[in-house]
N, C-alpha and C. Protein backbone atom coordinates (compact mmCIF):
# COMPACT_ATOMS: atom_id res chain seq x y z
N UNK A 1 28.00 -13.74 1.47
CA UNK A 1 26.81 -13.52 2.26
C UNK A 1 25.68 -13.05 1.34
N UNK A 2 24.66 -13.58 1.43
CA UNK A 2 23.36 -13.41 0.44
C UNK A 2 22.55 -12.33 0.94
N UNK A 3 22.24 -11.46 0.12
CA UNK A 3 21.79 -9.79 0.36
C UNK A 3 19.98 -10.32 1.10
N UNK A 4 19.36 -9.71 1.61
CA UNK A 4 18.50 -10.18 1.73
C UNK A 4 17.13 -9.48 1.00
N UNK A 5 16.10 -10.78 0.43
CA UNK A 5 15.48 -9.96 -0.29
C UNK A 5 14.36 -8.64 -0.22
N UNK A 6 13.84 -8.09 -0.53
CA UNK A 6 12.56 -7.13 -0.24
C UNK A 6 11.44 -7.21 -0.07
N UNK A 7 10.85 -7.23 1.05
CA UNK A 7 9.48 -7.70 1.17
C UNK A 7 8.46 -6.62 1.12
N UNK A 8 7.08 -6.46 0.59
CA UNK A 8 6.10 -5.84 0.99
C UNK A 8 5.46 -6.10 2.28
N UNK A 9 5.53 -4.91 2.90
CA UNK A 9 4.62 -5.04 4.49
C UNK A 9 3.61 -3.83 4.41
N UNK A 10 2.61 -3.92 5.05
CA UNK A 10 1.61 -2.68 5.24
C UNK A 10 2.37 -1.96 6.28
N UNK A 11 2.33 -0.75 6.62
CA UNK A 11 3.02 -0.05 7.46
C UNK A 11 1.85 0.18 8.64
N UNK A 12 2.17 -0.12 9.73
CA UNK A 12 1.68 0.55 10.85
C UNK A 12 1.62 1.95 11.67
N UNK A 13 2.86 2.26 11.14
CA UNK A 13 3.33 3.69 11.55
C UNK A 13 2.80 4.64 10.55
N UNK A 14 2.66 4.33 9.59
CA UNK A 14 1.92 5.71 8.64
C UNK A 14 0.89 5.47 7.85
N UNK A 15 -0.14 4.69 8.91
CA UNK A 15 -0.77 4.01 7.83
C UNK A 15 -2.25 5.06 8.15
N UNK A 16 -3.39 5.65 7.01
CA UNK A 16 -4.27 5.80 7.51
C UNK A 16 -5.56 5.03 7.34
N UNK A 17 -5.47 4.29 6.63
CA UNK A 17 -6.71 3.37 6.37
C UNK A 17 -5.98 1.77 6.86
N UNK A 18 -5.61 1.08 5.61
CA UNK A 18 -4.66 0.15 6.50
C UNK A 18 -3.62 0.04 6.32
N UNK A 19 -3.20 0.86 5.98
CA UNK A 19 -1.54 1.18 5.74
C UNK A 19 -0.82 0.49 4.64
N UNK A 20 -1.54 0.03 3.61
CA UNK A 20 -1.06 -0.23 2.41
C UNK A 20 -0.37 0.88 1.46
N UNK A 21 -0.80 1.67 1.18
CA UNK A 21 -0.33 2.88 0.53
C UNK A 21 0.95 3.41 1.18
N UNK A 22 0.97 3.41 2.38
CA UNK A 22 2.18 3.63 2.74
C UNK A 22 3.32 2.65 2.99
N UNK A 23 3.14 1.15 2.79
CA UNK A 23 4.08 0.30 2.69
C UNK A 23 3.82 0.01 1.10
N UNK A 24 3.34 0.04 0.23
CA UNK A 24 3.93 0.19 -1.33
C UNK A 24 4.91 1.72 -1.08
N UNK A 25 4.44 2.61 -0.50
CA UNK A 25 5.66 3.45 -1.02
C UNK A 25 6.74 3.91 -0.13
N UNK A 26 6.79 3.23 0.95
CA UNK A 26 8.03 2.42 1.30
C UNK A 26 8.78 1.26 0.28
N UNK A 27 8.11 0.43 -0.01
CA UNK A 27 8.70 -1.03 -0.96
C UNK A 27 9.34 -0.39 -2.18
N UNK A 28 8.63 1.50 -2.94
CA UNK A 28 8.86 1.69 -4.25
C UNK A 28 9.93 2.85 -3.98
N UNK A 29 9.71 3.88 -2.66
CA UNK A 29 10.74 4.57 -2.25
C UNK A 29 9.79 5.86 -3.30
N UNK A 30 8.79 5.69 -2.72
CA UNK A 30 7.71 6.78 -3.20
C UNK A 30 6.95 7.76 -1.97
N UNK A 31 6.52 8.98 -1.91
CA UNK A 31 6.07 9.32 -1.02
C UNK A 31 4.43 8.82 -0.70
N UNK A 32 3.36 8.33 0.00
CA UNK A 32 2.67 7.33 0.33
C UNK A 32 1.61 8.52 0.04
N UNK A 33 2.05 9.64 -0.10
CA UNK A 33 0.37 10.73 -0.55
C UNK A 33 0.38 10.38 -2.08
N UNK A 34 1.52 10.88 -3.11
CA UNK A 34 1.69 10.18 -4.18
C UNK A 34 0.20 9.42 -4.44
N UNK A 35 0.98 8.32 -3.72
CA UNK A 35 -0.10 7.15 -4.40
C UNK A 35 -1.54 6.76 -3.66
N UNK A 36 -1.91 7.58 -2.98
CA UNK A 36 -3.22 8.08 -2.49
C UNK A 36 -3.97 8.48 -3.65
N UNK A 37 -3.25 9.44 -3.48
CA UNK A 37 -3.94 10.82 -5.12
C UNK A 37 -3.97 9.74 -6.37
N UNK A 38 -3.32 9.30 -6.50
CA UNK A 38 -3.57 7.97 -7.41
C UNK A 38 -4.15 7.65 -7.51
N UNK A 39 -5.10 7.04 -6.28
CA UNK A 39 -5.77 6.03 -5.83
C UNK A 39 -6.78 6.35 -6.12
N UNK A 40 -7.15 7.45 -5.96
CA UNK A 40 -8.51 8.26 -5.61
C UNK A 40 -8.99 8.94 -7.05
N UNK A 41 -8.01 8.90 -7.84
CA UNK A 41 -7.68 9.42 -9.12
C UNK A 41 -8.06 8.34 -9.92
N UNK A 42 -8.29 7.04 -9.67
CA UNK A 42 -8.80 5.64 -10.32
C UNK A 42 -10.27 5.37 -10.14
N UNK A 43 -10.38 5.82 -8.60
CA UNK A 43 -11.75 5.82 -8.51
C UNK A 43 -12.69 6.41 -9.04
N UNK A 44 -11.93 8.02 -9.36
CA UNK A 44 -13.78 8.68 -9.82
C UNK A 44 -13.11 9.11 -11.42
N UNK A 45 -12.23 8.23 -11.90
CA UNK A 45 -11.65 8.84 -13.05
C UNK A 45 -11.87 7.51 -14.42
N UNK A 46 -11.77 6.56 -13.92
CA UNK A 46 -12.02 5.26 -14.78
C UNK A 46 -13.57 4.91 -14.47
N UNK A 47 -13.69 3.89 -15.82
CA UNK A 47 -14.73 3.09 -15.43
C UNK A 47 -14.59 2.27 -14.27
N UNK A 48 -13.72 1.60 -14.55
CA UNK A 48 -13.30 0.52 -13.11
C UNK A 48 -13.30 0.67 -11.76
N UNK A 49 -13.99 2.03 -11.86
CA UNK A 49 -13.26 2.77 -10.39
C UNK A 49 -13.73 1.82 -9.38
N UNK A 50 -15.42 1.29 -9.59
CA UNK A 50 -16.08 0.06 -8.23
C UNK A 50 -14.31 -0.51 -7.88
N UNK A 51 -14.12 -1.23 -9.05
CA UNK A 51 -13.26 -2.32 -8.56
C UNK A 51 -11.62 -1.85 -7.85
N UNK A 52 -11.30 -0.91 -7.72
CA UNK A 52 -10.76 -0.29 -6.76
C UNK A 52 -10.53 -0.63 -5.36
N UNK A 53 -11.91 0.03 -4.90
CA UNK A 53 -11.82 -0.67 -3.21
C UNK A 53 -11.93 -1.85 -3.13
N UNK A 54 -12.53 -2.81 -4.10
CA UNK A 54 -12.45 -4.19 -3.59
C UNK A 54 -10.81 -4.89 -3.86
N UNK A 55 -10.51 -3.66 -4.99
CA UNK A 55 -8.83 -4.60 -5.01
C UNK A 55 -8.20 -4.24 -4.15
N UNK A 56 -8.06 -2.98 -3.15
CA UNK A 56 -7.84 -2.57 -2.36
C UNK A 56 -7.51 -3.13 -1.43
N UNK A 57 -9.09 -3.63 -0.78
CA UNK A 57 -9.08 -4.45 0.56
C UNK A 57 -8.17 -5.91 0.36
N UNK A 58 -8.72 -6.39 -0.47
CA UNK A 58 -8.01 -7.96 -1.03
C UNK A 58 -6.53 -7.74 -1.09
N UNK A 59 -5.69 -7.01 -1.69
CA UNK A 59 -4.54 -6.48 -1.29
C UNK A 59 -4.35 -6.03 -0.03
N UNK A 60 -5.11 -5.09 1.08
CA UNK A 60 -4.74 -5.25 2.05
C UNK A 60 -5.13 -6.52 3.22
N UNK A 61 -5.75 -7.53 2.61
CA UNK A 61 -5.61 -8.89 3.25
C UNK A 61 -4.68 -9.82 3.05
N UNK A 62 -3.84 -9.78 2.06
CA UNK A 62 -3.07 -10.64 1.81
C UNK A 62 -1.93 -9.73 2.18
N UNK A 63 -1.60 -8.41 2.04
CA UNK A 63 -0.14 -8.28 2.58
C UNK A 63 -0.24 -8.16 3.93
N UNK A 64 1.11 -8.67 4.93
CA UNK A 64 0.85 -8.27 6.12
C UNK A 64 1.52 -7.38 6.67
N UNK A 65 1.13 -6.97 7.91
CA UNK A 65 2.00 -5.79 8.68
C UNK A 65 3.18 -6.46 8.80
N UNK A 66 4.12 -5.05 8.87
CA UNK A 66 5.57 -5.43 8.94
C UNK A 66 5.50 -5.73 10.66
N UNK A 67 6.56 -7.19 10.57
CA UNK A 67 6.47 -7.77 11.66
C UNK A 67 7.43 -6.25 12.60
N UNK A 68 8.16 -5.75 12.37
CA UNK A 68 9.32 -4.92 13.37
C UNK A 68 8.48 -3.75 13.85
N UNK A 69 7.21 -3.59 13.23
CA UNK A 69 6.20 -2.45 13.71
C UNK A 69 6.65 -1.18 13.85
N UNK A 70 7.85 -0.79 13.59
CA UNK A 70 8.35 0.54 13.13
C UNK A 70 8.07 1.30 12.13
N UNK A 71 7.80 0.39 10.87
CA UNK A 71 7.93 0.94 9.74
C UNK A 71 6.30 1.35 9.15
């Protein structure tokens, strides 16, 4: 029987913007503030920081909500 593989989903259940951050750290088995503080830590800490929210959103357009809406 073939294991099944791992998908990225945005989370609905813990999501506060669009719930990306918290379905990467579901997918990494990370806590989803973690990688907030991260997040936010790119923005006003790099040059790159603009490009942040736009990778952001574009990442949260292409992944989708987990279809079982629990997670």
């Amino acid at each position: 029987m073939e294991k099944p593989y791992k998908r990225l989903y945005r989370s609905k259940k813990e999501k506060i913007l669009l719930g990306l951050m918290a379905g990467l750290g579901e997918y990494f088995r990370i806590d989803p503030i973690i990688l907030r503080i991260a997040i936010v830590a790119l923005l006003f800490l790099t040059q790159a920081g603009l490009a942040v929210p736009v990778i952001y959103l574009i990442f949260a357009l292409l992944v989708p909500y987990n279809p079982e809406g629990t997670k």
